[in-house]
Protein backbone atom coordinates (compact mmCIF):
# COMPACT_ATOMS: atom_id res chain seq x y z
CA UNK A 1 -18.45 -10.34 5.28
CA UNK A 2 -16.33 -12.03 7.88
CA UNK A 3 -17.48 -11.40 11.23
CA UNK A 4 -14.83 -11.04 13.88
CA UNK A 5 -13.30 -14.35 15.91
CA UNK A 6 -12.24 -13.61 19.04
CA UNK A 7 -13.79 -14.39 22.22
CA UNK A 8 -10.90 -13.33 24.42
CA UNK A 9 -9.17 -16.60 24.47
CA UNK A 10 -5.92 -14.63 23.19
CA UNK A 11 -3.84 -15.82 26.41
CA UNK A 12 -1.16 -18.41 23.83
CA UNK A 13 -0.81 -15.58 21.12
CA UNK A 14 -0.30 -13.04 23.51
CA UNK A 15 2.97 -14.48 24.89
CA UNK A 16 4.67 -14.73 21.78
CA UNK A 17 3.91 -11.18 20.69
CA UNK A 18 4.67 -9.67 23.92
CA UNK A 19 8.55 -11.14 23.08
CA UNK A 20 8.25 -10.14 19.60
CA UNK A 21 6.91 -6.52 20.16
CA UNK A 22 9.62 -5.77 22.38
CA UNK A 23 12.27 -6.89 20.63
CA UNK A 24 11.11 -5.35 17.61
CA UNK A 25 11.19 -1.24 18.94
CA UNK A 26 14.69 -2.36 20.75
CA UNK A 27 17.73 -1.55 18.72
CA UNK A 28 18.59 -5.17 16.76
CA UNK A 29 22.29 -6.41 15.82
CA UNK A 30 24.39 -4.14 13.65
CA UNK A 31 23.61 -4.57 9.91
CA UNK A 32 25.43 -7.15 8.11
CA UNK A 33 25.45 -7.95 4.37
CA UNK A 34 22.60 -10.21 5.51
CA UNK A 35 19.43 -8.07 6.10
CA UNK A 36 17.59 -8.35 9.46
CA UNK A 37 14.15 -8.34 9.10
CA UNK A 38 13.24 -9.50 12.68
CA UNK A 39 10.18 -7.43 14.00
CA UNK A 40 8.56 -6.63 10.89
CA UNK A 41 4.34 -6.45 11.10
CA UNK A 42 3.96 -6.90 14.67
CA UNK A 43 1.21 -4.16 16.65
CA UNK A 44 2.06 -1.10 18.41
CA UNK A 45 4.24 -1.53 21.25
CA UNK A 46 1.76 0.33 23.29
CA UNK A 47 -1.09 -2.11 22.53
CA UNK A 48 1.47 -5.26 23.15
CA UNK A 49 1.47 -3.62 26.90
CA UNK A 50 -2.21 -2.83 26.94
CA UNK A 51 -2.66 -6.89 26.79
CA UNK A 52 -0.02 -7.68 29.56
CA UNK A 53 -2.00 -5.45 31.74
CA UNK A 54 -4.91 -7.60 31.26
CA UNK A 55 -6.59 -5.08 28.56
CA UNK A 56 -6.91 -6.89 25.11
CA UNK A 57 -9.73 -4.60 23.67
CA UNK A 58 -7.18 -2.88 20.81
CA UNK A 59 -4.87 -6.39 20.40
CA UNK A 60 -8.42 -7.52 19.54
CA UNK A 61 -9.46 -5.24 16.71
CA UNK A 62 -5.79 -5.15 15.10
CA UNK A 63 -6.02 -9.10 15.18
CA UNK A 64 -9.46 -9.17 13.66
CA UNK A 65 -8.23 -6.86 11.07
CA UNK A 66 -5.05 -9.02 10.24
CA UNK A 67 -7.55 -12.15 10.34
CA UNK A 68 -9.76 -10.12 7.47
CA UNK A 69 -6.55 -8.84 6.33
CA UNK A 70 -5.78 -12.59 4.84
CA UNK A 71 -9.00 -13.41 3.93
CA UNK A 72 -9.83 -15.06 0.44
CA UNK A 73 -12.62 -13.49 -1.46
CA UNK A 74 -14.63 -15.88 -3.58
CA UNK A 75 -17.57 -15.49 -6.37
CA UNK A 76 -20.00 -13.54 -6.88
CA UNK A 77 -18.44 -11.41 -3.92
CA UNK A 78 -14.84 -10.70 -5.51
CA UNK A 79 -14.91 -8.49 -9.17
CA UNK A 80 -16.21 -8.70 -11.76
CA UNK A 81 -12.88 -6.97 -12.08
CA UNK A 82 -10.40 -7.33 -10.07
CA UNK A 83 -6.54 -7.49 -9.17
CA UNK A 84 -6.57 -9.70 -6.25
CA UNK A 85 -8.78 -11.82 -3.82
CA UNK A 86 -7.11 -10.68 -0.28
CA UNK A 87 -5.02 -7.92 0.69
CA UNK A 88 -2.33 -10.04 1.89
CA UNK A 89 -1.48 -11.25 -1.95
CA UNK A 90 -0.12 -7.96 -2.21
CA UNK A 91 0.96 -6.80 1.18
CA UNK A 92 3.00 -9.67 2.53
CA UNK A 93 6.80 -9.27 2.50
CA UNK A 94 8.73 -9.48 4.66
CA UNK A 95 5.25 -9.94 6.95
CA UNK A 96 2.01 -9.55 6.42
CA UNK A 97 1.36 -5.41 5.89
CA UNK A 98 4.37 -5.33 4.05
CA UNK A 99 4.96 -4.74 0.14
CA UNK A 100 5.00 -7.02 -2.79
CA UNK A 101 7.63 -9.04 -4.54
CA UNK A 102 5.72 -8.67 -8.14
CA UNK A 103 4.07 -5.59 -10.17
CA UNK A 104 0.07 -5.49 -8.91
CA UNK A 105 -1.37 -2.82 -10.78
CA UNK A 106 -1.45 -1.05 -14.12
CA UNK A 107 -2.32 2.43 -14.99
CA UNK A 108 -3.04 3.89 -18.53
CA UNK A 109 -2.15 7.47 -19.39
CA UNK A 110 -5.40 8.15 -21.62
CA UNK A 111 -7.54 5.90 -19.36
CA UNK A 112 -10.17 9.21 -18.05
CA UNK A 113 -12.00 6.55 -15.98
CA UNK A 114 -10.10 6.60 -13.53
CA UNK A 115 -8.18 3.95 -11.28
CA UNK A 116 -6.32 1.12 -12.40
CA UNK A 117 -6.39 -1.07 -15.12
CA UNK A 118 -8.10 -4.37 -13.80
CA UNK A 119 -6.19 -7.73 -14.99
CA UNK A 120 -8.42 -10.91 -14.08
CA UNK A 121 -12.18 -10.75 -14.76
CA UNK A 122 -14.42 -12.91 -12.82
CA UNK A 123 -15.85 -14.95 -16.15
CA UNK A 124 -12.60 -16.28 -17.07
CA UNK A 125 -11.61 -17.99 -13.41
CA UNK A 126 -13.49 -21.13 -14.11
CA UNK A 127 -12.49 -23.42 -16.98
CA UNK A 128 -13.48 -27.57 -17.69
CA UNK A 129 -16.60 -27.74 -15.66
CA UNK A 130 -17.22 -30.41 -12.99
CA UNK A 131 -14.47 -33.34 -12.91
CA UNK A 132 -14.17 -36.86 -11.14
CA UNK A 133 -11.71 -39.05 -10.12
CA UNK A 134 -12.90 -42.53 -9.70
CA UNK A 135 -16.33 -42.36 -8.25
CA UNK A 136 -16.03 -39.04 -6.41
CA UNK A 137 -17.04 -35.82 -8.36
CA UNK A 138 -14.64 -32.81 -7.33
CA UNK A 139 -14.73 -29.51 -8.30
CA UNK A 140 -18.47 -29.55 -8.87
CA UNK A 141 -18.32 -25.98 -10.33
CA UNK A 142 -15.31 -26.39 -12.80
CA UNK A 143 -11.72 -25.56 -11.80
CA UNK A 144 -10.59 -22.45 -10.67
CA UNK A 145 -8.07 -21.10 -13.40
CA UNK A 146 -4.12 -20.57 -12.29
CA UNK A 147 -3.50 -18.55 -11.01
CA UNK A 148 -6.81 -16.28 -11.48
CA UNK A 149 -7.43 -17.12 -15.20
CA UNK A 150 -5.42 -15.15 -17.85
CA UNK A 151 -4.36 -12.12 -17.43
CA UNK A 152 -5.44 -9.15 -19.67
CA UNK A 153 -1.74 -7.79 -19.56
CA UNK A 154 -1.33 -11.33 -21.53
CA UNK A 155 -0.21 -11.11 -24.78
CA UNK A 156 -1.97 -14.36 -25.44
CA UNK A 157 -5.03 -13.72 -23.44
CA UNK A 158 -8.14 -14.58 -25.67
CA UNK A 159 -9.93 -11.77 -23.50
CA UNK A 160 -13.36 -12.46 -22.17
CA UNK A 161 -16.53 -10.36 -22.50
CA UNK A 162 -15.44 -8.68 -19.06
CA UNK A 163 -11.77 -7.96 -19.67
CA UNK A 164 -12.78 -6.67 -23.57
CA UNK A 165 -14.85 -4.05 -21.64
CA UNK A 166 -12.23 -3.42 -19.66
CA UNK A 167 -9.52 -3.11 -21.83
CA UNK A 168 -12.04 -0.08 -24.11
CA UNK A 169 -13.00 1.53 -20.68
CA UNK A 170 -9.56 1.90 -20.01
CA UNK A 171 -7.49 2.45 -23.00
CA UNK A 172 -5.16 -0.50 -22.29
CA UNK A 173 -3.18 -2.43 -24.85
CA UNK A 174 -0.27 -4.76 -24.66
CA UNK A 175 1.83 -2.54 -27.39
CA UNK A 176 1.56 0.54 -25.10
CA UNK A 177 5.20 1.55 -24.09
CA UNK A 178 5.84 2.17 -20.36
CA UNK A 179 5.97 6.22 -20.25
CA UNK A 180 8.64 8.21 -20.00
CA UNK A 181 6.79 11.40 -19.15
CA UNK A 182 10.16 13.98 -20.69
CA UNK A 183 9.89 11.98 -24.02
CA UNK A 184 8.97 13.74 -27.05
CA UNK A 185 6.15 11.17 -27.90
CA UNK A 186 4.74 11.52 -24.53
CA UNK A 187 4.88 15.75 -25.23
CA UNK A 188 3.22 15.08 -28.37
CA UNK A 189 0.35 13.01 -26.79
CA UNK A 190 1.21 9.52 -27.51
CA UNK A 191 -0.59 6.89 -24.93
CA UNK A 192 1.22 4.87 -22.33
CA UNK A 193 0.88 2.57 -19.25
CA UNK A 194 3.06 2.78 -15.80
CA UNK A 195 2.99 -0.55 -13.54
CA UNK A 196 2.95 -0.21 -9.80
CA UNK A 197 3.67 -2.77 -6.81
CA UNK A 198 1.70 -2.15 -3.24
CA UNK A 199 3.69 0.00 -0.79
CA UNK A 200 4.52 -1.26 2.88
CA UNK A 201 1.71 -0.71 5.45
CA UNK A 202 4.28 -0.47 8.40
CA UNK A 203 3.78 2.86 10.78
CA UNK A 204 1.06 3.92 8.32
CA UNK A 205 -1.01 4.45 11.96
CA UNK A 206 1.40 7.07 12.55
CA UNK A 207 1.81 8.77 8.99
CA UNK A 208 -2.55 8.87 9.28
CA UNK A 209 -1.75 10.54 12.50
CA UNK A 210 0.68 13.34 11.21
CA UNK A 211 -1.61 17.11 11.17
CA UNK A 212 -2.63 18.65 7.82
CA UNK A 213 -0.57 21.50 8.92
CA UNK A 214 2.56 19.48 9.91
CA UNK A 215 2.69 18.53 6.25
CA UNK A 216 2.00 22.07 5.21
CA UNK A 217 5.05 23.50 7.00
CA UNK A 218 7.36 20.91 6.41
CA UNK A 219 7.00 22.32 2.32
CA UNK A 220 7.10 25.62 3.23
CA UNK A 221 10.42 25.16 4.79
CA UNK A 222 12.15 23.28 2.10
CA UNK A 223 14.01 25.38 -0.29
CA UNK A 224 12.26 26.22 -3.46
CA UNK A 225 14.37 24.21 -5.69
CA UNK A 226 13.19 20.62 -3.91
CA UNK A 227 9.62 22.16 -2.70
CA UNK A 228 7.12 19.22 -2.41
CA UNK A 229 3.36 20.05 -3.47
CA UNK A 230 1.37 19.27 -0.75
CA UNK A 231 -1.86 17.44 -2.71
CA UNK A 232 -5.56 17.89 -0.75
CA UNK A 233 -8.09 15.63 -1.74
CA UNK A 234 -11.91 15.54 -0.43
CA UNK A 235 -12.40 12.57 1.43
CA UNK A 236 -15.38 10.99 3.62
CA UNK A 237 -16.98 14.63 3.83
CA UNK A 238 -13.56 16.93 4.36
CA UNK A 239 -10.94 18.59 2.76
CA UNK A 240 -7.78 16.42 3.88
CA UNK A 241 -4.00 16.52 3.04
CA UNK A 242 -3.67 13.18 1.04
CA UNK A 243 -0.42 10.89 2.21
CA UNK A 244 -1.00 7.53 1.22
CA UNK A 245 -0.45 5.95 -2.29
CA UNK A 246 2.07 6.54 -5.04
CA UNK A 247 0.33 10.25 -5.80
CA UNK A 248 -0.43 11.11 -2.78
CA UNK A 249 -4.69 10.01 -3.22
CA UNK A 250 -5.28 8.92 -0.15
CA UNK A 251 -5.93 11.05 3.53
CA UNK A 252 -6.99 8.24 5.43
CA UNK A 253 -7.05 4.77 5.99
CA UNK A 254 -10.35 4.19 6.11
CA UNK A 255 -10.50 5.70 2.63
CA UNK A 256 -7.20 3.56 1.48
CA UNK A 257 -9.32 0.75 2.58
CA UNK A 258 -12.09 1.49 0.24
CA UNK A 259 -10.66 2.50 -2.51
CA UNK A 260 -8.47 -0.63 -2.52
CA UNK A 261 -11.13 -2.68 -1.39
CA UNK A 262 -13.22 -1.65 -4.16
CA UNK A 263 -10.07 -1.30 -6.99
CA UNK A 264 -7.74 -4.30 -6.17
CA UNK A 265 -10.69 -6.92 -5.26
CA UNK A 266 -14.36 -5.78 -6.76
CA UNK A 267 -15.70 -5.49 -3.27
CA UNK A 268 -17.96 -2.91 -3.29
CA UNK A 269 -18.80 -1.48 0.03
CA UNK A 270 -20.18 1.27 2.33
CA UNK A 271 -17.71 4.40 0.91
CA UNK A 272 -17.78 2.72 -2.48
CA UNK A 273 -20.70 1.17 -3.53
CA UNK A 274 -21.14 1.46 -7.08
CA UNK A 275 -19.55 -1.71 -9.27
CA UNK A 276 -16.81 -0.97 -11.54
CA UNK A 277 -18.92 -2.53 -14.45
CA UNK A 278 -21.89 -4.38 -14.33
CA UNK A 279 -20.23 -7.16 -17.30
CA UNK A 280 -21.01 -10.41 -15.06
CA UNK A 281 -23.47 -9.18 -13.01
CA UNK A 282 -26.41 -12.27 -13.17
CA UNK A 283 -24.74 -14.63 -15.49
CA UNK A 284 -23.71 -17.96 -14.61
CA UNK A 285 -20.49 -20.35 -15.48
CA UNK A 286 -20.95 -24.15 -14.91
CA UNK A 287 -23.86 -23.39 -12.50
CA UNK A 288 -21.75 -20.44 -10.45
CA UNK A 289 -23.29 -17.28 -10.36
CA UNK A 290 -20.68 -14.66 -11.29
CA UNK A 291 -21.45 -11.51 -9.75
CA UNK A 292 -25.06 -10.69 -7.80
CA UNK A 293 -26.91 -7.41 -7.77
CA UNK A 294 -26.11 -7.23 -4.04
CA UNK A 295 -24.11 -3.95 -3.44
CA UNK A 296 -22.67 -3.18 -1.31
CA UNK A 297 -21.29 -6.39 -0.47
CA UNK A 298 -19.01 -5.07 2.48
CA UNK A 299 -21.86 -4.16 5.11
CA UNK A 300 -21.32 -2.32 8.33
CA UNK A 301 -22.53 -4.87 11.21
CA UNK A 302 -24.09 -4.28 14.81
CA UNK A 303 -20.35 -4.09 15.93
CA UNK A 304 -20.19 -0.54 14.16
CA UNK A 305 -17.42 -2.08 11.23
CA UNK A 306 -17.36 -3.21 8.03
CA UNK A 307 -14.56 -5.48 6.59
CA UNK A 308 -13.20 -1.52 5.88
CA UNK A 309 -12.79 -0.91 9.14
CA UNK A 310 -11.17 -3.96 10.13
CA UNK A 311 -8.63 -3.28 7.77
CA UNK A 312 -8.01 0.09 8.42
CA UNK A 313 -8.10 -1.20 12.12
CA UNK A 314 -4.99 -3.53 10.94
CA UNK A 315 -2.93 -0.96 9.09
CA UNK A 316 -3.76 1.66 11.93
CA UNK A 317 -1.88 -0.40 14.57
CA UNK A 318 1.24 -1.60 12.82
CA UNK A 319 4.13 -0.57 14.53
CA UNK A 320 6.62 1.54 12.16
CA UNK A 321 9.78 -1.19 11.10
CA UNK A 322 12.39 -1.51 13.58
CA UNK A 323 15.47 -0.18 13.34
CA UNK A 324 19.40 -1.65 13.55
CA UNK A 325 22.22 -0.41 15.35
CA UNK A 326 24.34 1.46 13.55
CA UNK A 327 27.88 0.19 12.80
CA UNK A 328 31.16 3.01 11.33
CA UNK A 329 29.78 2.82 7.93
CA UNK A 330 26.36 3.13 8.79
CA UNK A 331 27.00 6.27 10.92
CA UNK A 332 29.26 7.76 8.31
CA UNK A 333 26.45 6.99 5.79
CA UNK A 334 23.61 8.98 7.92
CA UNK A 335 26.01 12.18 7.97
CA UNK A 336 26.69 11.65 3.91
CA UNK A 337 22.94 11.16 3.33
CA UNK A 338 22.00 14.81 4.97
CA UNK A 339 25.49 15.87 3.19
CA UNK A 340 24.26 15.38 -0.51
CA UNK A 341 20.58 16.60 0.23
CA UNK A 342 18.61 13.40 0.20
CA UNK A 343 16.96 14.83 3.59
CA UNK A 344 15.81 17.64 2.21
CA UNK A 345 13.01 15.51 0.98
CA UNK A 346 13.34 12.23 2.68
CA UNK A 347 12.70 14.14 5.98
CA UNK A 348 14.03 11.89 9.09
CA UNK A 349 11.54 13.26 11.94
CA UNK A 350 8.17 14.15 12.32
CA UNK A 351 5.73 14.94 15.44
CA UNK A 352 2.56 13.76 14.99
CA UNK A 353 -0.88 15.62 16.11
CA UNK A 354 -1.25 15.13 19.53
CA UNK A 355 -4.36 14.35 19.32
CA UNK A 356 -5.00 12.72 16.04
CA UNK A 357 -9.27 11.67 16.65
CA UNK A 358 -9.88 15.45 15.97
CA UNK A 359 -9.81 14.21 12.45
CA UNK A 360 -9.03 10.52 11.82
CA UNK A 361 -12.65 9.75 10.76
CA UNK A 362 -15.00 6.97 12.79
CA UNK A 363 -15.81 4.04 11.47
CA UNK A 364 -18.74 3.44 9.01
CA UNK A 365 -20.96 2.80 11.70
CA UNK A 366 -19.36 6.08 13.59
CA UNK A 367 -17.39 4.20 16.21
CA UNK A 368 -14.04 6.69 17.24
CA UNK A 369 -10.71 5.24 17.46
CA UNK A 370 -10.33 4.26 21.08
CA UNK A 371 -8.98 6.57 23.75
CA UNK A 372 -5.35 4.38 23.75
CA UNK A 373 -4.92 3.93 20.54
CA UNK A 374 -5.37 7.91 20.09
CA UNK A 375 -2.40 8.04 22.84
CA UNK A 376 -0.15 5.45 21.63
CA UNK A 377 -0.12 7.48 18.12
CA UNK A 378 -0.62 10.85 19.24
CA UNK A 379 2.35 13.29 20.24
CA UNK A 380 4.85 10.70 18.34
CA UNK A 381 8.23 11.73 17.21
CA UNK A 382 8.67 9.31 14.10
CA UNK A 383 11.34 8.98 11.89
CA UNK A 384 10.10 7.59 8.60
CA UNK A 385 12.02 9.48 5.64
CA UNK A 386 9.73 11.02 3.80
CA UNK A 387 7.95 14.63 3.73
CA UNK A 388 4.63 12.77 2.26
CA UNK A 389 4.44 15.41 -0.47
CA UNK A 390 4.41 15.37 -3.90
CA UNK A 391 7.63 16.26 -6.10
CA UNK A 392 8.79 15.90 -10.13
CA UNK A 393 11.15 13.11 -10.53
CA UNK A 394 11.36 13.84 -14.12
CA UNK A 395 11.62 10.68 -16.49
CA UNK A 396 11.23 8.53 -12.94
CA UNK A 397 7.41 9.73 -12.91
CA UNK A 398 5.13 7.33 -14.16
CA UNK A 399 3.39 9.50 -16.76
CA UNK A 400 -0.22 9.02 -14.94
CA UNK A 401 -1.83 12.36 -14.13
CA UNK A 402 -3.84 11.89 -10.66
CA UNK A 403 -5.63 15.40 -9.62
CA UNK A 404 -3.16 17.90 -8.67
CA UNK A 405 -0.21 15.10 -9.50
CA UNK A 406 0.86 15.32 -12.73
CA UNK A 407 2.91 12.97 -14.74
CA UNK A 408 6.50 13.56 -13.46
CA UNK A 409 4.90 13.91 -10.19
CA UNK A 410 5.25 11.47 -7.09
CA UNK A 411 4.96 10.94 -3.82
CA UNK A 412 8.28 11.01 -1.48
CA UNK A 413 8.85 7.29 -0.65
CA UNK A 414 9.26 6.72 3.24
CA UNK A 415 12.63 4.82 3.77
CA UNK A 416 11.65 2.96 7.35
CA UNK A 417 11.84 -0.48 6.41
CA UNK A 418 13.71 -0.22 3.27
CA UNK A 419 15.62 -3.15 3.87
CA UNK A 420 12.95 -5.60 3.70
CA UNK A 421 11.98 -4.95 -0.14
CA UNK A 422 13.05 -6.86 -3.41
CA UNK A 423 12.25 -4.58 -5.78
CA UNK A 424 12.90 -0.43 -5.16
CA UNK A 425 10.47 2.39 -7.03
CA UNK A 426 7.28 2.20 -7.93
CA UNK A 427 7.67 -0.31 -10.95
CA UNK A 428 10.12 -1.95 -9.41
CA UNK A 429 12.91 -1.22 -12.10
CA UNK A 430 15.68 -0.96 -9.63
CA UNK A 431 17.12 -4.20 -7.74
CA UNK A 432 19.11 -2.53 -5.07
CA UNK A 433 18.86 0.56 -3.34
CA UNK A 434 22.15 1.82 -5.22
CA UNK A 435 20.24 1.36 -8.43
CA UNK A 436 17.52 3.58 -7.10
CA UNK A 437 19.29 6.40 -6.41
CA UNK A 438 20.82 6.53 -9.19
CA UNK A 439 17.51 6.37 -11.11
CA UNK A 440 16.19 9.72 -8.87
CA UNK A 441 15.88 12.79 -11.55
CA UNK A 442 14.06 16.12 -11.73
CA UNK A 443 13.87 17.57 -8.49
CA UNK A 444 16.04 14.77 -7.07
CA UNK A 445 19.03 15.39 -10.08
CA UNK A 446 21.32 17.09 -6.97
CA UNK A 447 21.14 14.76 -4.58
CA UNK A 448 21.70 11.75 -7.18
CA UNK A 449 24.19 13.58 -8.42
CA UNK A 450 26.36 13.74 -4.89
CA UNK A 451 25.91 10.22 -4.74
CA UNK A 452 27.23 9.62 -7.77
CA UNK A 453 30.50 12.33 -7.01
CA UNK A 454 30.78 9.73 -3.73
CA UNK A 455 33.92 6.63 -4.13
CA UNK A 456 32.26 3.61 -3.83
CA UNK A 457 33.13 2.95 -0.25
CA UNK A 458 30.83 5.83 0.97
CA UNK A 459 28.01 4.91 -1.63
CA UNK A 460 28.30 1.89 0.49
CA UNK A 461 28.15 3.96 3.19
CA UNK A 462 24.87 5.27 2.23
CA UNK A 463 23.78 2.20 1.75
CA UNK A 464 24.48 0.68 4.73
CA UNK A 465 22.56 3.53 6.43
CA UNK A 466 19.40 2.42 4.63
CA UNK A 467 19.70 -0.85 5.49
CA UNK A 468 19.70 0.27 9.08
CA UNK A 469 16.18 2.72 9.33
């Protein structure tokens, strides 16, 4: 575990975020066809004046976090299954905390295990044992596969001993068809897979930060025909409303940190201790010992924090994405997009609790958020396009049943930030935001519908509007 790095020598960094952070909650240039993405993964305004005013103490732990944030895992520490080595392979455009630009994750519909399905095993990352060039031997412990050895969604993957296990624990196969969860094989039973990328971290301080009951009443007052399911999960000791991930899972970031932690990189730590499978644990390749009988690797230190912490210390104190000045289309677009109901679930303001410690958890080592952090996200309006609840999208769900989320099931998108993504829904089928919309169905058909009915220069419109949140 990577203990933290600072020693208050932040003076140089400071500077250049204090300009950044500021620009970034000001209003930037009107959109233009080219997408601004100044501002993106910078800290909380509030904690950007903190340091000015000589305190550094939060700057500190969100920069310790971001440092962690990047940070490669290596053997026996990362799997034996596993997706990635650092959270910033998946989280990292258009900054660091942000999405992905590739699919990260597969689910299986039969797979009653639970979790994803886990593509690079730790005993297939080395390959040729140790090599030389002239008289210098390098890579003493074979060379690390590219880009994490072959991949069990491979068609030609001769599958290790790990990813065999995996693929039987799981249900996976190559032939399995991506689901279409109104089909009439998927009614009769028939297995399938969905693929996921990583949503943006950006402002996910403030969606932690948004009252169980906020959520509660913001489905009670949408009309019946769009109602979102609000999903509770229990979570670090307490019945929680669940917000994060793509069906709703997730109540807090300390338990998004886990899970992921434990999920995406085989890290097994203090809310998740237990490995995945025990397939590599003690054996060697080429000398390197694969995976130790050490859980949980991720220990809480003297400091009160695990690397858990730090990262839910990271994601906890990302600002929300800045916004653009809105130009005639743009303005028209924000009246069309109430106009043909995409606000009924893409809700444009929240308040958040004002005072959200009453039930963000403490740390593992029971350290509270700090007193100005609490401020800086407490009492909040925010503006981030989404109600956080559940709702069937029809053939756009992803077939995977998750607790109270069932296959057509998923999790209202927030908009903020939209602008800064590749690749739009939650397998990245769509290529522009037009293409999304038009790909909304079940409790969405309305509103796709009205933007279909719209001429094309006030689907631009909407568009434009987007591009500007």
């Amino acid at each position: 575990m990577r203990q933290s790095f600072w020693n208050l020598t932040v003076a140089g960094v400071v500077v250049g975020l204090v300009t950044l952070a500021t620009s970034a909650r000001a209003q930037l240039p009107p959109n233009t066809n080219v997408p601004n993405l100044s501002g993106f993964g910078v800290p909380l305004l509030g904690i950007i004046a903190e340091v000015s005013n000589g305190n550094t103490a939060d700057f500190e732990l969100f920069a310790d976090g971001q440092f962690d944030f990047v940070d490669v895992e290596t053997l026996p520490q990362v799997g034996p299954i596993f997706n990635s080595r650092s959270c910033g392979s998946c989280h990292f455009q258009p900054a660091l905390g942000g999405s992905g630009a590739f699919i990260n994750e597969v689910r299986v519909r039969n797979n009653n295990a639970g979790g994803p399905v886990h593509i690079f095993a730790s005993d297939n990352i080395l390959r040729l044992g140790p090599q030389q060039q002239g008289n210098q031997t390098i890579f003493p412990s074979g060379v690390e596969a590219t880009p994490l050895g072959c991949q069990i969604t491979s068609p030609k993957c001769n599958l290790s001993r790990c990813q065999t296990e995996e693929a039987m624990r799981t249900t996976f196969a190559n032939t399995l068809p991506i689901c279409d969860p109104t089909s009439g094989a998927f009614l009769s039973g028939k297995n399938c897979s969905a693929e996921r990328q990583s949503t943006p971290l950006f402002g996910f301080g403030f969606i932690e930060a948004i009252a169980d009951s906020t959520l509660f009443n913001i489905a009670a007052n949408q009309p019946r025909s769009i109602r979102g399911t609000v999903k509770q999960v229990s979570e670090l000791g307490a019945t929680r409303v669940a917000r994060f991930g793509w069906k709703d899972d997730v109540a807090t970031l300390r338990g998004f940190a886990s899970d992921a932690y434990l999920n995406e990189m085989g890290i097994t730590n203090p809310d998740a201790p237990n490995e995945r499978s025990q397939c590599a644990l003690n054996r060697s390749q080429f000398g390197v010992l694969l995976d130790a009988g050490d859980d949980p690797e991720d220990t809480t230190d003297a400091s009160g924090r695990a690397d858990i912490d730090r990262f839910a210390d990271f994601m906890r104190a990302l600002d929300a994405p800045p916004v653009l000045a809105q130009n005639a289309s743009a303005t028209r677009g924000s009246t069309l997009f109430s106009s043909i109901g995409c606000a009924g679930c893409h809700v444009s303001t929240i308040q958040t609790a004002f005072n959200p410690a009453a039930f963000i958890p403490k740390t593992t080592g029971g350290v509270p958020i700090s007193g100005s952090l609490n401020a800086f996200l407490g009492n909040e309006t925010i503006h981030p396009y989404s109600d956080f609840l559940l709702h069937d999208m029809g053939a756009l769900g992803d077939g995977i049943t998750s607790g109270a989320a069932g296959p057509r099931m998923m999790r209202t998108s927030p908009l903020w930030g939209v602008r800064a993504k590749s690749r739009f829904l939650h397998d990245g089928r769509a290529e522009s935001i037009t293409d999304a919309i038009k790909l909304h169905d079940g409790q969405a058909t309305n509103a796709r519908n009205g933007f279909n009915a719209l001429n094309a220069t006030d689907q631009q419109a909407v568009v434009d509007f987007l591009n500007t949140i």
